[in-house]
C-alpha atoms as a PDB file:
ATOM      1  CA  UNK A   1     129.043-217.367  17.010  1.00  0.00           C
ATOM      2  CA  UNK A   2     131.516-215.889  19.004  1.00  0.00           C
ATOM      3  CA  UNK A   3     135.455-216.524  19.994  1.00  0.00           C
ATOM      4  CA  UNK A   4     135.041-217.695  23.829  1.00  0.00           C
ATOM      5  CA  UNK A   5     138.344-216.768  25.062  1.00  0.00           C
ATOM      6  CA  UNK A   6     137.199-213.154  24.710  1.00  0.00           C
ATOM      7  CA  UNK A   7     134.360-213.471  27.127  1.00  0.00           C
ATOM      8  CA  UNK A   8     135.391-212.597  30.956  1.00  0.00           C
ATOM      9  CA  UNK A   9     133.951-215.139  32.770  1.00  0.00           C
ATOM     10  CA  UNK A  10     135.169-217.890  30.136  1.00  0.00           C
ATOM     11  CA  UNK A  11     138.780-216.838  31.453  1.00  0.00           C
ATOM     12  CA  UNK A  12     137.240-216.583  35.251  1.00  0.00           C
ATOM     13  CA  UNK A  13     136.076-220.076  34.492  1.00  0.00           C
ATOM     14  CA  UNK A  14     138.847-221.400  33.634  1.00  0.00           C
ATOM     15  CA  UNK A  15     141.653-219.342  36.607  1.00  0.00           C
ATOM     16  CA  UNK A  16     139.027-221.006  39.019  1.00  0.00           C
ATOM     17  CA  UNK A  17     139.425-224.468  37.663  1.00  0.00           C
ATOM     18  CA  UNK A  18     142.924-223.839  37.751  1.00  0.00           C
ATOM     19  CA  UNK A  19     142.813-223.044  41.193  1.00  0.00           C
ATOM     20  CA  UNK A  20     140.407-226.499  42.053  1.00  0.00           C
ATOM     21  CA  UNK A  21     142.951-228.255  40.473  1.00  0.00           C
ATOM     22  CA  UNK A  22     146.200-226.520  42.030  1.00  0.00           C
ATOM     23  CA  UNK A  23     143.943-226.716  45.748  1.00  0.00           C
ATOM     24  CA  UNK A  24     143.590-230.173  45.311  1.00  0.00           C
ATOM     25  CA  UNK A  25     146.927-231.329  44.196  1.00  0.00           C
ATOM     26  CA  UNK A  26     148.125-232.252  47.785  1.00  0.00           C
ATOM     27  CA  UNK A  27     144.729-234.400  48.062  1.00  0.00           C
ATOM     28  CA  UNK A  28     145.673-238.344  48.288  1.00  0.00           C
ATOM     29  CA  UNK A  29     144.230-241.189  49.534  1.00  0.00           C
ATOM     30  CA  UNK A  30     140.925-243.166  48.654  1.00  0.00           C
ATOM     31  CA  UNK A  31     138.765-240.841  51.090  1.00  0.00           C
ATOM     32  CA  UNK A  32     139.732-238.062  48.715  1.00  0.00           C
ATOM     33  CA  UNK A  33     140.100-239.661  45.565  1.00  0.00           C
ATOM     34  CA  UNK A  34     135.681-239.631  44.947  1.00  0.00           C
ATOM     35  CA  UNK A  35     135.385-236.219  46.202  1.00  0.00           C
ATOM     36  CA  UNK A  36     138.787-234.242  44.111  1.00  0.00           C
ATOM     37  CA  UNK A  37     137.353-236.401  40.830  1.00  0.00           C
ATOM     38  CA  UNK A  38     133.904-234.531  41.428  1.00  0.00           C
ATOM     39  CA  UNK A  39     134.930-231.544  42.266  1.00  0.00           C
ATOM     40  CA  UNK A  40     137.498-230.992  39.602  1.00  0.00           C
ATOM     41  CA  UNK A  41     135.205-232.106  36.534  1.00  0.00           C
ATOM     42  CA  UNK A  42     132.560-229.834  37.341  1.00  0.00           C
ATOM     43  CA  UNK A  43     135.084-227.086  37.695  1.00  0.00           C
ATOM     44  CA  UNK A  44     136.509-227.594  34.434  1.00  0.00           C
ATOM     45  CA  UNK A  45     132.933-228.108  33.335  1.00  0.00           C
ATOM     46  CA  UNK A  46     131.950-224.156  33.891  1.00  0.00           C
ATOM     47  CA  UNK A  47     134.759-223.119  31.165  1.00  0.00           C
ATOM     48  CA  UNK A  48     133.650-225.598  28.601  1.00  0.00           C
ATOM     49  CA  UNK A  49     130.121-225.456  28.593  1.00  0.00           C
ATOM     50  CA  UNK A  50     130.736-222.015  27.885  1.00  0.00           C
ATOM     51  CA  UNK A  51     133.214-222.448  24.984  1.00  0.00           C
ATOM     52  CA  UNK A  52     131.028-224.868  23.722  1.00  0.00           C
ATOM     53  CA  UNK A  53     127.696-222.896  23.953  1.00  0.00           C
ATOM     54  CA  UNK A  54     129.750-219.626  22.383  1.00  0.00           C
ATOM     55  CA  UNK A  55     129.907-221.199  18.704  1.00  0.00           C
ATOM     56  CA  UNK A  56     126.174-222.416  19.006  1.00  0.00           C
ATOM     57  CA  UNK A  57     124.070-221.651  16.091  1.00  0.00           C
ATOM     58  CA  UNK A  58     121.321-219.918  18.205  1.00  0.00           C
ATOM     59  CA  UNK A  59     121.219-217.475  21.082  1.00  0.00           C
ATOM     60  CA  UNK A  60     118.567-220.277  22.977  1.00  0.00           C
ATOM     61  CA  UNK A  61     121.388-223.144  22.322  1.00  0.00           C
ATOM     62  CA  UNK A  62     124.101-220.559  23.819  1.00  0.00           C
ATOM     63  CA  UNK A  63     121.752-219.921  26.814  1.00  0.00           C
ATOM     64  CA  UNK A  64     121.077-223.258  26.925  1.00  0.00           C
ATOM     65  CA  UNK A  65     124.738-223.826  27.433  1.00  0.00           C
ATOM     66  CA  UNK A  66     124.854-221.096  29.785  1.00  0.00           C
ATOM     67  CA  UNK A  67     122.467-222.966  32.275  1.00  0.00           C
ATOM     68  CA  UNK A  68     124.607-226.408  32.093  1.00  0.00           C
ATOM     69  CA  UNK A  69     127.661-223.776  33.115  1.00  0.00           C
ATOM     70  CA  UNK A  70     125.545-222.312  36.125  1.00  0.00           C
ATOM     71  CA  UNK A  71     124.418-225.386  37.280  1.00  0.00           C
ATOM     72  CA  UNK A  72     128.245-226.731  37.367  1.00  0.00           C
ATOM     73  CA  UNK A  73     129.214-223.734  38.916  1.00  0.00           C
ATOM     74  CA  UNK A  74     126.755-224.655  41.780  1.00  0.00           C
ATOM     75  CA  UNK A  75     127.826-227.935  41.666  1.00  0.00           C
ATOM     76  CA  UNK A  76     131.395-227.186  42.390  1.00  0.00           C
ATOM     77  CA  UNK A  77     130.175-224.764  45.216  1.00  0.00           C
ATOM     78  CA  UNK A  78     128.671-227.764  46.552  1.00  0.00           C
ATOM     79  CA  UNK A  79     131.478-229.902  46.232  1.00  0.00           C
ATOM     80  CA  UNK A  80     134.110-227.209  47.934  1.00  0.00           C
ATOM     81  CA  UNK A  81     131.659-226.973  50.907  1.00  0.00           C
ATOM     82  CA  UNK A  82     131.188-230.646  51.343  1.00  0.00           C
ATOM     83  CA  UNK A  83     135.392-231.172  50.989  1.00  0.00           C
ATOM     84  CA  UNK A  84     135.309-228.311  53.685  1.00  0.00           C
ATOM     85  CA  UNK A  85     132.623-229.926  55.745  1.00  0.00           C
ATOM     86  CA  UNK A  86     135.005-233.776  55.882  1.00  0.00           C
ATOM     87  CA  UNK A  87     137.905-231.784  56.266  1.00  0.00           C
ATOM     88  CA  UNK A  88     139.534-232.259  53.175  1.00  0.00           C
ATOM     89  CA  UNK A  89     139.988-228.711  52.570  1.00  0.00           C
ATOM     90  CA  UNK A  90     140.847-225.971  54.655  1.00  0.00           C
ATOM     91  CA  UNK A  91     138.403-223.301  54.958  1.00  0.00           C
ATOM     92  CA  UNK A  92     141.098-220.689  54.100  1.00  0.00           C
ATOM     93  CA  UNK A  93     141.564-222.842  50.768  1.00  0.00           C
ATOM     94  CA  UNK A  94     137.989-223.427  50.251  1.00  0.00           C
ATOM     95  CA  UNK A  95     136.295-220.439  51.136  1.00  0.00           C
ATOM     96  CA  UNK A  96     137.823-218.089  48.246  1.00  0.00           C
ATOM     97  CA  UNK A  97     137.097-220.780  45.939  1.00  0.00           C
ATOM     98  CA  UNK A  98     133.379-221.034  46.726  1.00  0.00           C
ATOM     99  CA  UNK A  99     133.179-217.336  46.419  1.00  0.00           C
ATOM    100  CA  UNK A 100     134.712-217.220  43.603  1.00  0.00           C
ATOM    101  CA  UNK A 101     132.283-219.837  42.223  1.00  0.00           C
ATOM    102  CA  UNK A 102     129.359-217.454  43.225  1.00  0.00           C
ATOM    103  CA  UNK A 103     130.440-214.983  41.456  1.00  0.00           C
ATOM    104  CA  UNK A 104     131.261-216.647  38.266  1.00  0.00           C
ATOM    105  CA  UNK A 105     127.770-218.005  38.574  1.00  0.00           C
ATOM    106  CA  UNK A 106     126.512-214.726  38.752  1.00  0.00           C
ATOM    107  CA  UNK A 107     128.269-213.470  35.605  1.00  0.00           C
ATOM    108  CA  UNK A 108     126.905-216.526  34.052  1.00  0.00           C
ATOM    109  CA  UNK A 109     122.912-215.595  35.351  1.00  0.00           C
ATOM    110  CA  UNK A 110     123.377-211.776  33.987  1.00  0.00           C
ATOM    111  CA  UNK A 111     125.381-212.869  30.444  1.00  0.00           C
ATOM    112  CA  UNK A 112     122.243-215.758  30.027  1.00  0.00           C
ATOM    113  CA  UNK A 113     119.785-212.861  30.838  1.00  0.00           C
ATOM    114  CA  UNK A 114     121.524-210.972  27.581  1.00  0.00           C
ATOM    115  CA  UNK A 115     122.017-213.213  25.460  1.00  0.00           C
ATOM    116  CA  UNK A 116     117.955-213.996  26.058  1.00  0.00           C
ATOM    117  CA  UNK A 117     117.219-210.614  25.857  1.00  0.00           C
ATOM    118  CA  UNK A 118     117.956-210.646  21.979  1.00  0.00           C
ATOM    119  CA  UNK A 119     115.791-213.708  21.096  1.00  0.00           C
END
């Protein structure tokens, strides 16, 4: 069991959803309404699967944890592309946020990969 707030890409986590959120503040309308819901939950997801995996009881659970984080990582990749594909967002707003995605998502691939390594 661990305090999440220490871990790096808990804090990435949660300065990108802060970002989704702050991007998609000027969003209105019903076209957008479906799409910022999506897109913000699975941000905020990333940062809370985490937190919640870090006071598991088992390195597996945590890892476990750790995949439901990746996958909403990819999932909010997803969603910035397809806002960026209807024109919802800009690419200059988008694009940063996607990458930034990846790379969270990457932290979260190599910290599963440790946190395996000890089971």
């Amino acid at each position: 069991m661990q305090n999440f707030r220490n871990l790096l890409v808990w804090q990435r986590a949660q300065d990108l959803a802060a970002r989704v959120y702050g991007a998609t503040q000027r969003l209105a309308g019903a076209d957008a309404r479906g799409p910022r819901s999506q897109l913000r939950r699975s941000a905020s997801s990333i940062a809370a699967n985490i937190a919640e995996g870090a006071v598991s009881t088992s390195p597996r659970q945590f890892a476990r944890y750790l995949e439901m984080a990746i996958g909403s990582a990819s999932e909010t990749e997803s969603h910035l592309d397809f806002m960026e594909r209807i024109g919802l967002l800009h690419p200059s707003e988008a694009r940063p946020l996607m990458s930034e995605a990846v790379q969270t998502r990457r932290m979260l691939i190599a910290l599963r990969r440790r946190v395996l390594e000890g089971v």
